[in-house]
Protein backbone atom coordinates (compact mmCIF):
# COMPACT_ATOMS: atom_id res chain seq x y z
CA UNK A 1 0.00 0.00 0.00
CA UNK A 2 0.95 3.57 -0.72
CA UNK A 3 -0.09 7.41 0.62
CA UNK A 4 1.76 9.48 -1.59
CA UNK A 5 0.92 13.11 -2.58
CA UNK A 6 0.13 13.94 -6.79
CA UNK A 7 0.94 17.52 -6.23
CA UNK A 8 2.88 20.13 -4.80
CA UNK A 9 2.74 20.23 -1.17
CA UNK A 10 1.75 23.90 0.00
CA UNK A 11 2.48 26.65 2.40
CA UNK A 12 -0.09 27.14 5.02
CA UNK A 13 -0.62 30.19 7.66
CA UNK A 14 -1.49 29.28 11.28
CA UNK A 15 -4.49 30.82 12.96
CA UNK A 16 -6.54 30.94 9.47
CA UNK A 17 -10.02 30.30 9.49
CA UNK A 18 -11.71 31.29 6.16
CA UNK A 19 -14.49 33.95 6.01
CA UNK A 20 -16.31 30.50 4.19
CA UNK A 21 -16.64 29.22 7.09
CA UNK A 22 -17.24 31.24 9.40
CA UNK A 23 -20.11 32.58 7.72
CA UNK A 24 -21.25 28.93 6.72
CA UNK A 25 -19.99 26.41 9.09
CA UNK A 26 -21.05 27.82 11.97
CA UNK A 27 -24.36 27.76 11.39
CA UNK A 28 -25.11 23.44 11.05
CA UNK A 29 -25.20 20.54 12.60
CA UNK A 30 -22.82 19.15 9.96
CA UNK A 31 -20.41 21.73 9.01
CA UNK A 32 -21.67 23.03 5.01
CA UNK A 33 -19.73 21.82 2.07
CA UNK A 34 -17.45 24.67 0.85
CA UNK A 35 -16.34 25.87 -2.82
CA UNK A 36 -13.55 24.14 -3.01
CA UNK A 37 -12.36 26.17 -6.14
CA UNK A 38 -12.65 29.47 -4.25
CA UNK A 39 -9.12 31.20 -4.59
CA UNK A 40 -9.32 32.79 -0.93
CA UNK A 41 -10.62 28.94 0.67
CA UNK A 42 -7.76 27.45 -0.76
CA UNK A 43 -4.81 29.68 0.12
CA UNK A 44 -5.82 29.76 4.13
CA UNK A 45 -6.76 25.69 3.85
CA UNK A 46 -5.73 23.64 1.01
CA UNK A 47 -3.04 20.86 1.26
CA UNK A 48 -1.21 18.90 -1.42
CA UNK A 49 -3.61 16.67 -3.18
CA UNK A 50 -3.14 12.81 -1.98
CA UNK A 51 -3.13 9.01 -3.57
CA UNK A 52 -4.11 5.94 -1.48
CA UNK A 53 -3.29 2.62 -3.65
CA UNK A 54 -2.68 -0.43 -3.39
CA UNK A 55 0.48 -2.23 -5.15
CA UNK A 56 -0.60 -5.71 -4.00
CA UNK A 57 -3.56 -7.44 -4.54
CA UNK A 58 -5.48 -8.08 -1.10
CA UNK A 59 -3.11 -6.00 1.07
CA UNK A 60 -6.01 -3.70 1.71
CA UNK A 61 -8.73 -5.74 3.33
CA UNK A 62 -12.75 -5.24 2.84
CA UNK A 63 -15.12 -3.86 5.07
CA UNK A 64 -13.29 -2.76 7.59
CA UNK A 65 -12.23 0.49 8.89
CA UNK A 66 -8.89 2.60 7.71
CA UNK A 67 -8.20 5.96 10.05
CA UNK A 68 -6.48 8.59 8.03
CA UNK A 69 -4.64 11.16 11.00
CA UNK A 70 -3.21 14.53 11.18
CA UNK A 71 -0.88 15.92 14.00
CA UNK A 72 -2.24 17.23 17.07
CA UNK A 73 -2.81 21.38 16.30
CA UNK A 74 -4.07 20.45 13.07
CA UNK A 75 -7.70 19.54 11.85
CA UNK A 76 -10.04 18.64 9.09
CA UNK A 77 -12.44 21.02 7.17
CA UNK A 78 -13.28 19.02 4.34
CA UNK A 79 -12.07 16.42 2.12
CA UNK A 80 -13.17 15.55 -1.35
CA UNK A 81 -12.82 12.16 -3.25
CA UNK A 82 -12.10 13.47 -6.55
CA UNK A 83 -11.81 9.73 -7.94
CA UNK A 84 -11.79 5.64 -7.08
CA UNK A 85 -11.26 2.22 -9.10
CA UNK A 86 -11.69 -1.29 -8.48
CA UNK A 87 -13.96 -0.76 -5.31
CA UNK A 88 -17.21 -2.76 -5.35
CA UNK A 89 -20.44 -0.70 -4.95
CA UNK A 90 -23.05 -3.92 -5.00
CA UNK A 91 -24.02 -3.97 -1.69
CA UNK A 92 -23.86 -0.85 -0.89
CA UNK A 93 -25.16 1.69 -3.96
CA UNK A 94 -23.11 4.63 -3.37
CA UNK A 95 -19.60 5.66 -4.80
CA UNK A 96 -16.81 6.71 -2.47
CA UNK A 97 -16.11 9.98 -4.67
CA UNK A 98 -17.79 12.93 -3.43
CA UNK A 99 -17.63 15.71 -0.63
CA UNK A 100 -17.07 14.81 3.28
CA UNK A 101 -17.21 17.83 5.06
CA UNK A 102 -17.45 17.90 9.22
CA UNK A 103 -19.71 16.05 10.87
CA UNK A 104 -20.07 13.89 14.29
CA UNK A 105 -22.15 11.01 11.95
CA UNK A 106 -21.02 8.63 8.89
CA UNK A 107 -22.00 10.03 5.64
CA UNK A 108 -21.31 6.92 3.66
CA UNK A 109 -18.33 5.34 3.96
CA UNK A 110 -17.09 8.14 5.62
CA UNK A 111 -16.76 10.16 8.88
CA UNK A 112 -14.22 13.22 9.00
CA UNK A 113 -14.52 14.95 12.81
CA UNK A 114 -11.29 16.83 14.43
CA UNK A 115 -7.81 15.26 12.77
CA UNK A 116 -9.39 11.93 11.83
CA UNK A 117 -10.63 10.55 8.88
CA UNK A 118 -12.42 7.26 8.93
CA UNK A 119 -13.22 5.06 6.13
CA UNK A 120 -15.14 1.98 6.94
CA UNK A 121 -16.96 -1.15 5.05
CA UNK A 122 -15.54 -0.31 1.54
CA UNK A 123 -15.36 -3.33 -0.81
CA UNK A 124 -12.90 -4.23 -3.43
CA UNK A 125 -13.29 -6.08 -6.55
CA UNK A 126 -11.60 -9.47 -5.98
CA UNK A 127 -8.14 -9.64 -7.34
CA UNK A 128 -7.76 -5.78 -8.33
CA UNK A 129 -5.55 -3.33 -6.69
CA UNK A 130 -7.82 -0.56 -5.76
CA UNK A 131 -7.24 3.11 -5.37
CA UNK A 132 -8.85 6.19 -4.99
CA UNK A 133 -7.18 10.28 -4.88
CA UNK A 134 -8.80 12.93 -2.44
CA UNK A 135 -8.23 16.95 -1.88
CA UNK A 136 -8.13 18.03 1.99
CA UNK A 137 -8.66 21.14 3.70
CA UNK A 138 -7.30 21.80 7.05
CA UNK A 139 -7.26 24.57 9.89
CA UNK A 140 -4.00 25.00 11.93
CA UNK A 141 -4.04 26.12 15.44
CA UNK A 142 -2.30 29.50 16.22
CA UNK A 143 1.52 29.09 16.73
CA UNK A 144 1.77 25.43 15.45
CA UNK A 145 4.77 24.92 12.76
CA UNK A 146 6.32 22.21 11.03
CA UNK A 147 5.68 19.65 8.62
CA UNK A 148 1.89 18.56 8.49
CA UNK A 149 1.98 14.52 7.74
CA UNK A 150 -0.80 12.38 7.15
CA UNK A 151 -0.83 9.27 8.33
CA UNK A 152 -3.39 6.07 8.11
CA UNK A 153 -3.72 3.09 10.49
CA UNK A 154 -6.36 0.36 10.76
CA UNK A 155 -7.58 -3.05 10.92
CA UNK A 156 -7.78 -3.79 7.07
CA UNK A 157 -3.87 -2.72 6.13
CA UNK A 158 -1.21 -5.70 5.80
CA UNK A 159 1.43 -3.59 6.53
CA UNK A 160 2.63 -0.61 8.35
CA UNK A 161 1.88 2.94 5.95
CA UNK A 162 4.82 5.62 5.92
CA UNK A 163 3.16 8.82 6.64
CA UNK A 164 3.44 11.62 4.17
CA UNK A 165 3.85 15.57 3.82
CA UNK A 166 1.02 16.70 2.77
CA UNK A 167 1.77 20.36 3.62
CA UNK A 168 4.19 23.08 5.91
CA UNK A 169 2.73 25.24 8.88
CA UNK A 170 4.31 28.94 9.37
CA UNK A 171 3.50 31.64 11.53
CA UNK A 172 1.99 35.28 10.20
CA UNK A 173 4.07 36.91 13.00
CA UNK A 174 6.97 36.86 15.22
CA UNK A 175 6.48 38.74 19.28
CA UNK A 176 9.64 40.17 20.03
CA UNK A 177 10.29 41.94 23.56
CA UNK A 178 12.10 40.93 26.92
CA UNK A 179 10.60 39.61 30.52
CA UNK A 180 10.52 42.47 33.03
CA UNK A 181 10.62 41.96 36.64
CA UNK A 182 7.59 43.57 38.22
CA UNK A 183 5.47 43.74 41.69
CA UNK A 184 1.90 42.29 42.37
CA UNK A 185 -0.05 45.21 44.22
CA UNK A 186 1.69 47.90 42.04
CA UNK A 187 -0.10 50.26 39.50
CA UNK A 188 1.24 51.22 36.07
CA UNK A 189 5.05 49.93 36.36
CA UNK A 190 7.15 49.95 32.93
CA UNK A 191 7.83 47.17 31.44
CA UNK A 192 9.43 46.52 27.87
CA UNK A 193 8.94 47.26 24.30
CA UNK A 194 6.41 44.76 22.00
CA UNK A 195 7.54 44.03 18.70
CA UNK A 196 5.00 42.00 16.03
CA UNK A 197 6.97 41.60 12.95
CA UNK A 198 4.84 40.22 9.75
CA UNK A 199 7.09 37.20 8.45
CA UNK A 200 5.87 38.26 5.17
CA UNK A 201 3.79 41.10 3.68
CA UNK A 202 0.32 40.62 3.64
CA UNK A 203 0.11 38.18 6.39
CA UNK A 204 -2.10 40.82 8.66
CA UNK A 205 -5.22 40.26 6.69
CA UNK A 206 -7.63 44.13 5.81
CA UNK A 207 -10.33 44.63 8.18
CA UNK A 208 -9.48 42.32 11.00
CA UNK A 209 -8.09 42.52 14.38
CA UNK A 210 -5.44 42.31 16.44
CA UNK A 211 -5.65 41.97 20.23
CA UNK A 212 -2.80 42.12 22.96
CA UNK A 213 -3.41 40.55 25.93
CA UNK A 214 -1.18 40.01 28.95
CA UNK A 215 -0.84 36.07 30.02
CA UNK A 216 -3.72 34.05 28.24
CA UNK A 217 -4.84 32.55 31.65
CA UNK A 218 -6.29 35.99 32.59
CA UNK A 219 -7.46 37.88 29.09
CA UNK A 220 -10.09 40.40 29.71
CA UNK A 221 -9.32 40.85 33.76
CA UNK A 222 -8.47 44.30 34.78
CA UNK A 223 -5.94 41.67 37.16
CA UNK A 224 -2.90 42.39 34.77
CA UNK A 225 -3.81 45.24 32.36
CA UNK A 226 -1.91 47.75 29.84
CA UNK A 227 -2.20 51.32 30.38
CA UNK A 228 -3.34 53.64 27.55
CA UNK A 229 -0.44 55.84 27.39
CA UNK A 230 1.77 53.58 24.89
CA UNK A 231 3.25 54.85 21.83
CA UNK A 232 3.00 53.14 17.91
CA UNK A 233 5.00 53.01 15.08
CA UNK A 234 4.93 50.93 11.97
CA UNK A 235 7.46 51.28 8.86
CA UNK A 236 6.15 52.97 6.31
CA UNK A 237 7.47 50.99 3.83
CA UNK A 238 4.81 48.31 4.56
CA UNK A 239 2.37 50.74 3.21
CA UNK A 240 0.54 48.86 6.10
CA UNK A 241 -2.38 51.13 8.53
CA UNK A 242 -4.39 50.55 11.15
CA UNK A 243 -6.76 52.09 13.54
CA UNK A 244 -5.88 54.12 16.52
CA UNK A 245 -4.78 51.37 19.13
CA UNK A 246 -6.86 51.28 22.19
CA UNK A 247 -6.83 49.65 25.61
CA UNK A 248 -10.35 47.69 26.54
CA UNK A 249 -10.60 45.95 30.10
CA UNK A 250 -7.10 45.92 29.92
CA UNK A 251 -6.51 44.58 26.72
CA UNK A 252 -4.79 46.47 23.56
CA UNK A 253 -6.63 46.73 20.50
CA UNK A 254 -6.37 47.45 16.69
CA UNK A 255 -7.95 46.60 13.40
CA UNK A 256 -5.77 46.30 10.68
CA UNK A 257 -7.20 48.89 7.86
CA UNK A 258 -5.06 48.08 5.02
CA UNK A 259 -2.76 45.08 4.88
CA UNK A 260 1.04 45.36 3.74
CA UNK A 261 1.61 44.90 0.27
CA UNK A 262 5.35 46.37 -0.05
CA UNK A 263 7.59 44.74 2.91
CA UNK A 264 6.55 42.99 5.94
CA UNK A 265 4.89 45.50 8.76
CA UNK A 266 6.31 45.79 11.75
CA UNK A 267 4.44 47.47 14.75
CA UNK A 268 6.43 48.61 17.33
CA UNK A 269 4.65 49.77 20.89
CA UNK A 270 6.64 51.85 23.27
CA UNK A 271 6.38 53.42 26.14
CA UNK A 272 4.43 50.53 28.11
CA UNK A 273 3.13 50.53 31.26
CA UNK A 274 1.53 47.52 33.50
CA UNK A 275 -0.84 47.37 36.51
CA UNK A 276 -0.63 44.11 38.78
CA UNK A 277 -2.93 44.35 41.59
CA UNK A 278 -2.82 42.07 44.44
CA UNK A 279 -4.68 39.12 43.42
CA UNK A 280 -2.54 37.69 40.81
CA UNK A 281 -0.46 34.79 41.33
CA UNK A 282 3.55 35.34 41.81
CA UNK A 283 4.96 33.89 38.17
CA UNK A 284 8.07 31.77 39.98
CA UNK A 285 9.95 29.90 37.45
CA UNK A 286 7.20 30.97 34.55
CA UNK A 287 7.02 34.23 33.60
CA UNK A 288 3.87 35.45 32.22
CA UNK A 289 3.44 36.02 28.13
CA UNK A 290 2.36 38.97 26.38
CA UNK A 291 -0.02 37.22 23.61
CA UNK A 292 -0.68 38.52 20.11
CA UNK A 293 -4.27 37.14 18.86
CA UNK A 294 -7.28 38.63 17.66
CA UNK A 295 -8.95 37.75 13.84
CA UNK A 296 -5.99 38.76 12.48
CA UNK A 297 -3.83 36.51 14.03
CA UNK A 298 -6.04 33.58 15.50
CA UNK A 299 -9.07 33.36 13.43
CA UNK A 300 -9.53 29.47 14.29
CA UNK A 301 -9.65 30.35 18.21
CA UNK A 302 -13.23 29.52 19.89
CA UNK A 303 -13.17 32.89 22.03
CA UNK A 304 -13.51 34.49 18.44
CA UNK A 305 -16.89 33.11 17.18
CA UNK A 306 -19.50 35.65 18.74
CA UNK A 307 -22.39 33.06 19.42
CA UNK A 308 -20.47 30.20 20.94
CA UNK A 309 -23.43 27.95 21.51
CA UNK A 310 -23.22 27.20 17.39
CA UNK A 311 -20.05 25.98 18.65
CA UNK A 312 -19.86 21.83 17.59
CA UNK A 313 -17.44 19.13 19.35
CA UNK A 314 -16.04 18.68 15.02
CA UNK A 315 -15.36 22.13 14.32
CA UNK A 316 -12.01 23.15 13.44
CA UNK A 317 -11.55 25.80 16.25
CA UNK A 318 -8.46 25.77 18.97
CA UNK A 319 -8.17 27.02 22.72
CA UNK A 320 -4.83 28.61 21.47
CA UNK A 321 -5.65 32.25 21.22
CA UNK A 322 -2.40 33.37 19.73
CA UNK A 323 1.46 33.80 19.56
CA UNK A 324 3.10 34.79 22.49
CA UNK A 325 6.39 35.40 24.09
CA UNK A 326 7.69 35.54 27.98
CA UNK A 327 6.84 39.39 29.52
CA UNK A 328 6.42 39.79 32.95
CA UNK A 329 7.88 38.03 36.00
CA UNK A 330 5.99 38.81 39.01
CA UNK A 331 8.95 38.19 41.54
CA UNK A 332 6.97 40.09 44.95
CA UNK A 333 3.46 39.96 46.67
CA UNK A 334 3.10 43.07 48.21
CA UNK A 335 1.67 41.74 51.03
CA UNK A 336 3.43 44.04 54.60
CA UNK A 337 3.90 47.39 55.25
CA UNK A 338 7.57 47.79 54.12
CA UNK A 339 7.06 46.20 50.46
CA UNK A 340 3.30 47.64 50.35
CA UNK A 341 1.88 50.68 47.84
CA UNK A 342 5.93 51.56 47.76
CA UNK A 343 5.55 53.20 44.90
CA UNK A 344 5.73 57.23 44.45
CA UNK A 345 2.47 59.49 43.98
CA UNK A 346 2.07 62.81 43.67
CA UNK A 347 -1.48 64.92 42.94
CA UNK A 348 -1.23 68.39 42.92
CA UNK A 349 -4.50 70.98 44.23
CA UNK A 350 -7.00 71.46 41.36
CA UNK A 351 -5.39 69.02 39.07
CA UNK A 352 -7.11 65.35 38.33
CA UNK A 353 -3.44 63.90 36.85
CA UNK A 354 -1.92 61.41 38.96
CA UNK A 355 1.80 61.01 38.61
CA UNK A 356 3.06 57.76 39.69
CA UNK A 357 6.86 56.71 40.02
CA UNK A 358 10.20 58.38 40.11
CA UNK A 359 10.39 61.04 37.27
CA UNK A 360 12.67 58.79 35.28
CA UNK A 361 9.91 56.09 34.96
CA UNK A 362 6.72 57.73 35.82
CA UNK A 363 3.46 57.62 34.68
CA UNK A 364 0.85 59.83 34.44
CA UNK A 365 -3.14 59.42 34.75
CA UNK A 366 -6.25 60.90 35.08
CA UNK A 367 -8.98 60.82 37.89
CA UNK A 368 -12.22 61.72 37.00
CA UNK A 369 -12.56 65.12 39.04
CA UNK A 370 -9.72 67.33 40.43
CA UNK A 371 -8.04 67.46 43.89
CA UNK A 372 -9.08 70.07 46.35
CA UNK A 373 -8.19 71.63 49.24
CA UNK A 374 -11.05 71.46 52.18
CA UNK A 375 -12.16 74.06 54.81
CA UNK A 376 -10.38 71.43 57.10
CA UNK A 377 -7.15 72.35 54.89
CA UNK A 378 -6.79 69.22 53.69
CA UNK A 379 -6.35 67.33 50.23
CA UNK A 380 -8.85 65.66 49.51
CA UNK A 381 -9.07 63.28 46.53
CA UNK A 382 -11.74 60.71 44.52
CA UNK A 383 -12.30 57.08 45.79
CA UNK A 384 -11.38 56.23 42.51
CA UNK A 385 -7.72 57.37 43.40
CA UNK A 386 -7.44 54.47 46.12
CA UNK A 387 -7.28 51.76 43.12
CA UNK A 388 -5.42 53.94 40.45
CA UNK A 389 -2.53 55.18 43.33
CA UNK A 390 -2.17 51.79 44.74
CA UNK A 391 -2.93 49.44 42.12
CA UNK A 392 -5.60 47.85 43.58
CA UNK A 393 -8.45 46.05 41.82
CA UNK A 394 -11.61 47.83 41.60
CA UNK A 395 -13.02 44.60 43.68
CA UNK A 396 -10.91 45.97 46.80
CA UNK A 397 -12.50 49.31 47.10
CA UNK A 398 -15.90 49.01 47.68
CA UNK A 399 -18.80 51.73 48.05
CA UNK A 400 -22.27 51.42 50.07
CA UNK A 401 -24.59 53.76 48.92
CA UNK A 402 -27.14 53.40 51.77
CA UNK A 403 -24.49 53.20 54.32
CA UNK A 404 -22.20 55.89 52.81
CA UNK A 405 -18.91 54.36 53.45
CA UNK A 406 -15.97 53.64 51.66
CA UNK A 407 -14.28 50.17 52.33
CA UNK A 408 -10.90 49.93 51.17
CA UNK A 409 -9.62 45.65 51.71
CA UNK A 410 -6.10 44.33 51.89
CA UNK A 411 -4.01 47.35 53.28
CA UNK A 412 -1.27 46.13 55.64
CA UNK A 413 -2.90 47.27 58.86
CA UNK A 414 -6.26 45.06 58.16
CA UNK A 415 -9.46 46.14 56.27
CA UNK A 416 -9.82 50.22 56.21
CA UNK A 417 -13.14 51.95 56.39
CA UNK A 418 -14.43 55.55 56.66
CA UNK A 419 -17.94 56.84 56.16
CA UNK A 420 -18.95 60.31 54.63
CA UNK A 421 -19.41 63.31 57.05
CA UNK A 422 -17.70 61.31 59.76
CA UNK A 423 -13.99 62.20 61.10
CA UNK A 424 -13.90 58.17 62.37
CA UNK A 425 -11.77 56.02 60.70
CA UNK A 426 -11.85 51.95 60.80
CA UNK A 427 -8.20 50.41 60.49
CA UNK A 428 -8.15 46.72 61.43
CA UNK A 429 -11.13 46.50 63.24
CA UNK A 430 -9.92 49.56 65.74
CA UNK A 431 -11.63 53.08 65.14
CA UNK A 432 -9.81 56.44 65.63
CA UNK A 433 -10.38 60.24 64.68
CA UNK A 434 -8.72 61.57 61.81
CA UNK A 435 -6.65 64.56 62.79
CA UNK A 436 -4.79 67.45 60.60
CA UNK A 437 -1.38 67.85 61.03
CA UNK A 438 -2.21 71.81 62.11
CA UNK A 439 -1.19 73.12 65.13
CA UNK A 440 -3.89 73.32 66.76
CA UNK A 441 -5.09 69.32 65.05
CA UNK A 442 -8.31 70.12 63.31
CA UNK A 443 -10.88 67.27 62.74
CA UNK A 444 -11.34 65.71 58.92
CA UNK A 445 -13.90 63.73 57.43
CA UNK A 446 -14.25 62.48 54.01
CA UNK A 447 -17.16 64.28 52.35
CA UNK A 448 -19.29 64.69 48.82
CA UNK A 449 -18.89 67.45 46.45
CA UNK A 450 -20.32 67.81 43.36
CA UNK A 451 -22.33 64.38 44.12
CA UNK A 452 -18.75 62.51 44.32
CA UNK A 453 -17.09 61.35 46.95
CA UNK A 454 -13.73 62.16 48.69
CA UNK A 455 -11.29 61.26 50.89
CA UNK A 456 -8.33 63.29 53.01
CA UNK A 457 -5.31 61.91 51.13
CA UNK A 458 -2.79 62.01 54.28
CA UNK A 459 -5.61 60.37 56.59
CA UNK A 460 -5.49 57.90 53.94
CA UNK A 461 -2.07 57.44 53.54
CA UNK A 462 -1.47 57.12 57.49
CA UNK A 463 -4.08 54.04 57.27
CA UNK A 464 -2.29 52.55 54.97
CA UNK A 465 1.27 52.50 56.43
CA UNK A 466 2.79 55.54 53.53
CA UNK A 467 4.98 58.29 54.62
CA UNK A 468 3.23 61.78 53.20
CA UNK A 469 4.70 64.70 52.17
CA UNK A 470 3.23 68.31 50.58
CA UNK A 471 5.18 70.12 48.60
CA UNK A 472 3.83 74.02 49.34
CA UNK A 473 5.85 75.37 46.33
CA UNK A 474 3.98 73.13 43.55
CA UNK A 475 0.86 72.32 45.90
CA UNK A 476 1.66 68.72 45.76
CA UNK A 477 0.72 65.95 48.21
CA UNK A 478 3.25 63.03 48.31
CA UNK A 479 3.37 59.99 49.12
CA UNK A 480 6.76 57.95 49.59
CA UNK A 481 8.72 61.36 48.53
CA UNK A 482 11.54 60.17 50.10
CA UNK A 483 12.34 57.58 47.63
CA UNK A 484 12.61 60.18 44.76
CA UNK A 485 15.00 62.33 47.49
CA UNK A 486 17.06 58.66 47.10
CA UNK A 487 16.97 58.32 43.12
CA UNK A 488 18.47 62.16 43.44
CA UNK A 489 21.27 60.92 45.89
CA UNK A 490 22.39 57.77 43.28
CA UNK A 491 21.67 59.94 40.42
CA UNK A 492 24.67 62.49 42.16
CA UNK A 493 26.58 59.42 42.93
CA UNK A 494 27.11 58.70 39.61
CA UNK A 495 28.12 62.09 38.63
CA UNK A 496 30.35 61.94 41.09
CA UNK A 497 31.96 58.55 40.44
């Protein structure tokens, strides 16, 4: 017996799903029979064309069952039987030739679900060598390269069957970037450059999308999110654009608008920031990916079809969302009062920017409303602040309408609570006054204006075990100021040295 390919084996993108059928597979119980002329079908799907023969009479037995395989990360859209000889069709009236698409029940002689094909109870005319040539069409799962071989097993072959090439995976892109150590608890830390790199022109396809996530075991969690503020540039040469970028629950966003058609694209983003708040797992010996997916790049994911309950067990879809590479290493839990919200803020009176880090790597953001100074003289900021200064998830700052307090969970002194027009505080269970540093201490309270609420930033601070500091010349509150009083000292240091 031989498997042997009658023409050229082809090139095949990972990720590809065709618009074909998406638009018509989706929608039965047995995935719809394609055009298998279509130009656009075959490019994402088609593999060589393939031979099954035998050279020796009787070496491939009747009516039983022959399993045709591909490799795990590759499956079966549809196979056509383009011809047969020598096989008997008495008892059972219908030819082998024809069109097997998907489908969890025998059509025939055949059943085609995932990576196997199965062809079962065929006859052969007694002492002829039968034969018969078929056309595949396969979807490969995002990431997965190599040679594809096909391979075919069963109870009705004499002999073993070498496996053959019927076709080459490659990827449309390449991540390039570097892991950076960072801190669980902290908001908006820098972390490297991402580079996706076309590995040839065109491989971006018009009008679909590309999506960024951070670690694909926690896509679409504000958890572990990119900030908005990151830069983009593409060579022009690619003759490549695409929308504006955008950040959505954390994840970064584009749609490609018109695919390269001169050299390969390559989209650089700069200028990146991270927030890891508390409740993410420390990374130990694996550090967690940045992952490139999206339409664009992982068609053939299930996360992409927008009404998953048309969603079959023999559809060719993956749980491999895209093409990653190793980006952050979460090395600290910020879990006591010296490692805890260590990080440098600074809001200044009638401003809503929050600055966050040293100057060499900081990062600005904006609340929703401005600072202000109260008739208690102090700064007073938005609850919103709490999660944006100390990278806490909006799950650990909670408000009770009825009850009018702001809860504020995991600080390093226990669970902190304070309550509109009161000047109590809640630290740990144990309630005290909240105090002004003025000589005579005036009483403070966290109060509404303009329907929002606010709380005295050095009150808040003091809860929460971090130094504070205001800065009367720029009408700045601090916290942790003297940490950028130490990144002056090194920075002289060197200068001296």
């Amino acid at each position: 017996i031989e498997l042997k390919t009658t023409s050229a084996v082809t090139k095949l993108v990972n990720g590809r799903l065709n618009d074909a059928y998406v638009n018509r597979g989706l929608d039965n119980d047995s995935a719809a029979s394609y055009v298998s002329s279509a130009t656009a079908f075959n490019k994402d799907h088609k593999t060589a064309d393939i031979s099954f023969s035998e050279n020796v009479t009787a070496s491939w037995w009747a009516l039983r069952e022959s399993e045709f395989t591909l490799p795990d990360g590759v499956k079966f859209m549809q196979v056509k039987i383009t011809d047969e000889d020598n096989l008997d069709h008495t008892h059972n009236n219908y030819d082998l030739d024809g069109e097997y698409p998907l489908s969890n029940t025998k059509v025939d002689y055949v059943q085609l679900n995932a990576n196997r094909l199965r062809i079962t109870d065929v006859e052969i005319q007694r002492d002829e060598t039968a034969f018969f040539k078929m056309q595949t069409w396969v979807s490969v799962e995002s990431g997965w390269e190599g040679d594809i071989m096909l391979g075919v097993t069963g109870n009705d072959l004499l002999e073993e069957v070498a496996p053959v090439k019927i076709a080459t995976a490659v990827s449309p892109i390449t991540v390039k970037t570097s892991v950076t150590d960072v801190k669980i608890g902290y908001q908006w830390q820098k972390v490297a450059d991402v580079t996706v790199t076309e590995t040839d022109k065109g491989m971006l396809p018009k009008d679909k999308e590309v999506v960024l996530t951070l670690d694909d075991e926690i896509t679409g969690s504000d958890r572990i999110a990119f900030a908005p503020d990151f830069v983009t540039e593409i060579n022009t040469d690619s003759n490549m654009t695409i929308s504006k970028p955008s950040v959505e629950e954390g994840l970064l966003k584009f749609v490609i608008e018109r695919a390269s058609n001169n050299k390969p694209a390559s989209i650089k983003f700069s200028n990146m920031y991270v927030k890891i708040d508390r409740t993410v797992p420390e990374s130990n010996k694996q550090p967690y990916k940045v992952v490139v997916g999206g339409t664009a790049v992982a068609a053939n994911y299930y996360g992409n079809v927008e009404d998953v309950s048309t969603i079959k067990s023999f559809h060719p879809l993956f749980s491999v969302k895209g093409i990653g590479a190793d980006y952050l290493n979460v090395i600290t839990s910020a879990t006591n009062s010296s490692s805890l919200f260590s990080n440098v803020v600074r809001v200044t009176i009638g401003s809503n920017e929050v600055v966050i880090g040293r100057d060499s790597a900081s990062q600005t953001l904006q609340m929703d409303t401005a600072a202000y100074i109260s008739t208690t003289n102090s700064t007073m900021v938005p609850v919103r602040f709490v999660s944006q200064a100390f990278g806490l998830s909006d799950e650990s700052v909670l408000w009770d309408p009825e009850a009018r307090t702001v809860t504020i969970l995991g600080g390093p002194n226990g669970t902190v609570q304070l309550k509109i027009g009161s000047d109590q505080i809640t630290i740990g269970g144990a309630t005290t006054t909240m105090y002004s540093p003025d000589v005579p201490p005036v009483k403070v309270a966290a109060e509404i204006k303009d329907n929002r609420s606010f709380l005295p930033f050095r009150q808040l601070g003091n809860a929460l075990g971090v130094p504070v500091e205001w800065d009367e010349a720029t009408n700045t509150a601090i916290y942790n100021a003297q940490l950028l009083e130490t990144a002056a000292a090194d920075a002289t240091d060197e200068v001296a040295e």
